[in-house]
Each structure stands twice: as C-alpha cells, then as structure tokens.
N, C-alpha and C. Protein backbone atom coordinates (compact mmCIF):
# COMPACT_ATOMS: atom_id res chain seq x y z
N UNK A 1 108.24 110.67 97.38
CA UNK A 1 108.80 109.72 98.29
C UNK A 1 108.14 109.85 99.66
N UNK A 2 108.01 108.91 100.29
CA UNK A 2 107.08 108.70 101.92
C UNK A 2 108.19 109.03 102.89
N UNK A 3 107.90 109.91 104.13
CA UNK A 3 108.96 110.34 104.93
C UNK A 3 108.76 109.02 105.62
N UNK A 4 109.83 109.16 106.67
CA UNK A 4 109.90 108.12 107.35
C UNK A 4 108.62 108.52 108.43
N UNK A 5 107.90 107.01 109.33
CA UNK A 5 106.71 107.47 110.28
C UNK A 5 107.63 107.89 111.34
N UNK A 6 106.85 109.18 112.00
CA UNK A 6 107.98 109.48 113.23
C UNK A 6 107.09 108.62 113.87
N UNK A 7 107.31 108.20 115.70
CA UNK A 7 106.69 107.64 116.88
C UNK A 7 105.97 109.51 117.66
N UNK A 8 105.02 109.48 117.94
CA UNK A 8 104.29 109.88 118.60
C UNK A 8 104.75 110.08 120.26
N UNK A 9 105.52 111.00 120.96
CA UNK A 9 106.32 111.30 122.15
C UNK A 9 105.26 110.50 122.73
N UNK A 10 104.04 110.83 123.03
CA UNK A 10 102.66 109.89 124.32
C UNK A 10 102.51 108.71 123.74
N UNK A 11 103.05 107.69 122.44
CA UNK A 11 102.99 106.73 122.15
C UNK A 11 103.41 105.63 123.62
N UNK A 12 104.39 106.13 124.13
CA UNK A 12 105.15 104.91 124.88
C UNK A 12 104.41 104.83 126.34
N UNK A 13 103.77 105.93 127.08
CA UNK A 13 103.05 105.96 128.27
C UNK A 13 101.72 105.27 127.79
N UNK A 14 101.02 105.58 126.60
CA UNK A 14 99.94 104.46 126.41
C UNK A 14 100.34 103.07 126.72
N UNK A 15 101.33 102.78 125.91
CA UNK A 15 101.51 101.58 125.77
C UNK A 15 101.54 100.78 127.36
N UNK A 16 102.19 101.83 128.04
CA UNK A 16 103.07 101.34 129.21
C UNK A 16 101.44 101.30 130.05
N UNK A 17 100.28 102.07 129.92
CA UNK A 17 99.10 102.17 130.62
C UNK A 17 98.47 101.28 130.05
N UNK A 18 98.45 100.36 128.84
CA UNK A 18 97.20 99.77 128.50
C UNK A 18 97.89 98.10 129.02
N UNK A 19 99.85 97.54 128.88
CA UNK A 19 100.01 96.99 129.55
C UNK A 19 99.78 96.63 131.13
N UNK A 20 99.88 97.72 131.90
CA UNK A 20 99.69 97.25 133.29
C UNK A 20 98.18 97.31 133.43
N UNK A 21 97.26 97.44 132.51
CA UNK A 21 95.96 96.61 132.97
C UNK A 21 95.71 95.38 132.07
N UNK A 22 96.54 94.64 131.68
CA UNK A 22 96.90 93.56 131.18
C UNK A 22 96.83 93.27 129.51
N UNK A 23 96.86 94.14 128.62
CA UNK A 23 96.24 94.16 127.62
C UNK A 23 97.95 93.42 126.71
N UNK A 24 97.69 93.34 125.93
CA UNK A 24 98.67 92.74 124.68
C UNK A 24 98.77 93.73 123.94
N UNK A 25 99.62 94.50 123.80
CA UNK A 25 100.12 95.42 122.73
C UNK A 25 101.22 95.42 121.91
N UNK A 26 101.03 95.37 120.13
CA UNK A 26 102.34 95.34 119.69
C UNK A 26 101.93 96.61 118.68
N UNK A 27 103.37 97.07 118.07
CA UNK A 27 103.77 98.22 117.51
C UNK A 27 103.23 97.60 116.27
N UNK A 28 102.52 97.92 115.37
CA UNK A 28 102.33 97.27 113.78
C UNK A 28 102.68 98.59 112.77
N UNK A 29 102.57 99.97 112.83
CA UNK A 29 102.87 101.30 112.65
C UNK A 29 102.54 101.26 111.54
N UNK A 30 101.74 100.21 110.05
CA UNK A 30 100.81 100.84 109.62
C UNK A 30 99.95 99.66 109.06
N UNK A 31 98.88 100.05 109.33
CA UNK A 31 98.46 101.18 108.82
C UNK A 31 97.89 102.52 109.81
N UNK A 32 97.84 101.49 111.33
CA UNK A 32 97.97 102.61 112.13
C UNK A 32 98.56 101.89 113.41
N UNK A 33 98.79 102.70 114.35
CA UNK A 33 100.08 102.57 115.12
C UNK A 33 99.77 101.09 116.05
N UNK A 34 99.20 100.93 117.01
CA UNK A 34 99.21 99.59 117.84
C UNK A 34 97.95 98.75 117.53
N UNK A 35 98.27 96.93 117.54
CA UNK A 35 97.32 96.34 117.59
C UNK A 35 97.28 95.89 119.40
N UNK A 36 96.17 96.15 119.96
CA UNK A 36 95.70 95.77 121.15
C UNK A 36 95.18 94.51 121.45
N UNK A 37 95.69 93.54 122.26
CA UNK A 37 94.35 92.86 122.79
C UNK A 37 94.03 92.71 123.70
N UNK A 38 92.63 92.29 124.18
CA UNK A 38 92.20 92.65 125.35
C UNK A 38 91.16 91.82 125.67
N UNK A 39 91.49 90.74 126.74
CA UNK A 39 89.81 89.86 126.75
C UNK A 39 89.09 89.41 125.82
N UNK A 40 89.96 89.41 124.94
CA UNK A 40 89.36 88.64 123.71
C UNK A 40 89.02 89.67 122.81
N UNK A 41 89.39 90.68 122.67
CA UNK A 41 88.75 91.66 121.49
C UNK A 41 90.50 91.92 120.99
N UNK A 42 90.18 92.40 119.52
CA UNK A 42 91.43 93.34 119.20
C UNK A 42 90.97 94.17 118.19
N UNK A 43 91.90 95.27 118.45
CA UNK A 43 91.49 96.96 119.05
C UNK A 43 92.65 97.56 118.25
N UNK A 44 92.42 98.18 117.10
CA UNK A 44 93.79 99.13 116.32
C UNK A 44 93.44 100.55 117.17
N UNK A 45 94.68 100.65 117.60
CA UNK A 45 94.72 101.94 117.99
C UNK A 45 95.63 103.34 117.15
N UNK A 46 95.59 103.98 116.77
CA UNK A 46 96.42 105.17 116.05
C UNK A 46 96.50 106.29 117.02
N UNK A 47 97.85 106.42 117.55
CA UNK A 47 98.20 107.25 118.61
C UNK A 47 98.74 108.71 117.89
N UNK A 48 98.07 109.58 118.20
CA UNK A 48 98.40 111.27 117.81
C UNK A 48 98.72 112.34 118.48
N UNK A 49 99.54 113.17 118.51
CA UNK A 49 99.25 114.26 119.34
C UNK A 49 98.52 115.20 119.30
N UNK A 50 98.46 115.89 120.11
CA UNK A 50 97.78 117.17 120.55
C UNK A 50 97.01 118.13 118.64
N UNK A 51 98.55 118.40 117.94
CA UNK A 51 98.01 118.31 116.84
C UNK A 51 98.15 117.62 115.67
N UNK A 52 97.96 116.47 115.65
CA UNK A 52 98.69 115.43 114.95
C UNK A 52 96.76 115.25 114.45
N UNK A 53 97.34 114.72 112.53
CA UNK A 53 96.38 114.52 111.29
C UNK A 53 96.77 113.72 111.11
N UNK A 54 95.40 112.80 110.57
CA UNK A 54 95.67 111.50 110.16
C UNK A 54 95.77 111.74 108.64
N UNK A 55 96.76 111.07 107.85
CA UNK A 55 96.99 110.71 106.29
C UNK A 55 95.92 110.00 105.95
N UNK A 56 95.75 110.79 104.85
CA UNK A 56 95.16 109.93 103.71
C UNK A 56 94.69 109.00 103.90
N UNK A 57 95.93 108.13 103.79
CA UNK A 57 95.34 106.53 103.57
C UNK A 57 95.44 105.81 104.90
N UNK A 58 95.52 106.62 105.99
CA UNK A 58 94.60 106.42 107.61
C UNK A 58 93.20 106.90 107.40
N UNK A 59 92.67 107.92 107.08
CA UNK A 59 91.50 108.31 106.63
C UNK A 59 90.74 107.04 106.11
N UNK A 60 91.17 106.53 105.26
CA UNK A 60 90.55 105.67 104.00
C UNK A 60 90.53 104.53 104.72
N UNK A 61 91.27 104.08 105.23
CA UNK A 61 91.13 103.18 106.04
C UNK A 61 90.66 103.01 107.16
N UNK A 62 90.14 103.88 108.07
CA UNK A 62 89.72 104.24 109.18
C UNK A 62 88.20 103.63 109.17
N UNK A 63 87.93 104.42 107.94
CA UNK A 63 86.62 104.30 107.27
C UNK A 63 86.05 103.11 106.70
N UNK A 64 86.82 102.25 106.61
CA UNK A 64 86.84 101.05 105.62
C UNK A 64 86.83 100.27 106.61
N UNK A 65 87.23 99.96 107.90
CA UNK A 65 87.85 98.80 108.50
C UNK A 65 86.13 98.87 109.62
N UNK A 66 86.06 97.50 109.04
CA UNK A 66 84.80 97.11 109.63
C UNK A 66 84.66 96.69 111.37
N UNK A 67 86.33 96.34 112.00
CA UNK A 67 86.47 96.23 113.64
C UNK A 67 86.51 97.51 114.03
N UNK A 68 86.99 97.29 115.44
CA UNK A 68 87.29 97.91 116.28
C UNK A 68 88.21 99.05 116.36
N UNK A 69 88.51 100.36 115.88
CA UNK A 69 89.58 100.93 115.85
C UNK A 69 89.45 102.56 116.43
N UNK A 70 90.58 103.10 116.91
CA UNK A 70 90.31 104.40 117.82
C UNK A 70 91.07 105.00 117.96
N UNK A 71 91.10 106.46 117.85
CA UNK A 71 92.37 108.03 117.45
C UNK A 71 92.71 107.90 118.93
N UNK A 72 93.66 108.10 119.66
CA UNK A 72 93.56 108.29 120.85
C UNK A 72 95.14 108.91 121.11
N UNK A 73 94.78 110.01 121.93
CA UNK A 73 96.22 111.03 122.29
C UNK A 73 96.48 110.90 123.58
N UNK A 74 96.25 110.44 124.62
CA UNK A 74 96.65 110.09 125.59
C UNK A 74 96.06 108.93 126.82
N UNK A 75 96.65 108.59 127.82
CA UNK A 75 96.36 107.12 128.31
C UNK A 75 95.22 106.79 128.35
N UNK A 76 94.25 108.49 129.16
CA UNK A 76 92.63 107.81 129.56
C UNK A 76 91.90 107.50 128.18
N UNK A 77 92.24 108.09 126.68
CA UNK A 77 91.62 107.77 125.46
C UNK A 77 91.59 106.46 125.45
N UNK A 78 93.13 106.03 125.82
CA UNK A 78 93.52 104.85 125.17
C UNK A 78 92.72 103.48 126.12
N UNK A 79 92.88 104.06 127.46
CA UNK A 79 92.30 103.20 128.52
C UNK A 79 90.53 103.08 128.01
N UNK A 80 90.14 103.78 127.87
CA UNK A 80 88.85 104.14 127.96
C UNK A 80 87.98 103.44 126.38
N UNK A 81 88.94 103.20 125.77
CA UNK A 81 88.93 102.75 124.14
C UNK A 81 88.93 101.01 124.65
N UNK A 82 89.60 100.42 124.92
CA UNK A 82 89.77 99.20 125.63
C UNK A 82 89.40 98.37 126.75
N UNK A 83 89.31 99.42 128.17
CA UNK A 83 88.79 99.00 129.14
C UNK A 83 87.31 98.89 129.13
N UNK A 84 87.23 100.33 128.81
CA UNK A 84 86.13 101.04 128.70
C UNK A 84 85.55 101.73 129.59
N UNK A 85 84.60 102.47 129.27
CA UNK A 85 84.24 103.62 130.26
C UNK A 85 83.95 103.52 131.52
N UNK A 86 83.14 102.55 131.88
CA UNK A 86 82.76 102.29 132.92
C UNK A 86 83.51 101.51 134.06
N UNK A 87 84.51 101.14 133.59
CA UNK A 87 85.55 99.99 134.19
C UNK A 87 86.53 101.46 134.93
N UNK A 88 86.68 102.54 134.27
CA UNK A 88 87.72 103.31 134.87
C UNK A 88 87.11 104.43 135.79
N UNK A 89 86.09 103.74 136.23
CA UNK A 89 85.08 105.31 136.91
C UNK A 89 85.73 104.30 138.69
C-alpha cells in the first residue's frame, strides 16, 4: 500500500518566493510536487529536504520527461531554477 505524500516543511517559503517574483504556482504533488509558470515557460519543480530521496517512479520519470524539471530544497534553488542565475546576482 502507498503511504500518504507528506508536504515538504520548505515547500511553502518556495512557493511564497517564486510567487512574489511573479511566477504561477500550483500544488500538482505527483508526479512531482509544483507546476511553475513563468514568462512563458513551465517548470516541474520537486521540493525535498535536506535529506529527502526521490521514489522510484520520480526517478523514472525525472528521466523520461523531456521539459523543464528541477530537485530543489530551498528558495535560491527554486529561484535560480526559474528566474535564473543571472537575474538573482
């Protein structure tokens, strides 16, 4: 039987950081945690902690998914995944 997905404690400060630089974020939780958008791109993000593993069939799919997608454990990952690098210097 599949446990239930817990939420990720730094899930909600991403969210709250990739909104106030205007991005579109909703919760989709799987196959991995947020779809982003941003200026016209969209961006799966899978939010983890510190020691947080991706399953299986995040693995498999990680691998498979031909867009845009990115592990990210806290805001500047998440900023830096979307904005991008150079935008936050």
């Amino acid at each position: 039987m599949r446990r239930a997905a817990k939420t990720d404690g730094n899930q909600y400060q991403i969210v709250q950081a990739l909104r106030a630089v205007g991005a579109k974020v909703v919760y989709i939780k799987e196959p991995v945690d947020l779809l982003v958008g941003f200026r016209k791109r969209n961006i799966l993000l899978e939010v983890k902690g510190v020691d947080g593993k991706l399953t299986k069939a995040q693995e498999e799919f990680l691998q498979t998914w031909p867009g845009e997608a990115w592990i990210v454990q806290n805001e500047y990952q998440a900023l830096e995944a979307v904005v991008g690098k150079e935008a936050m210097k």
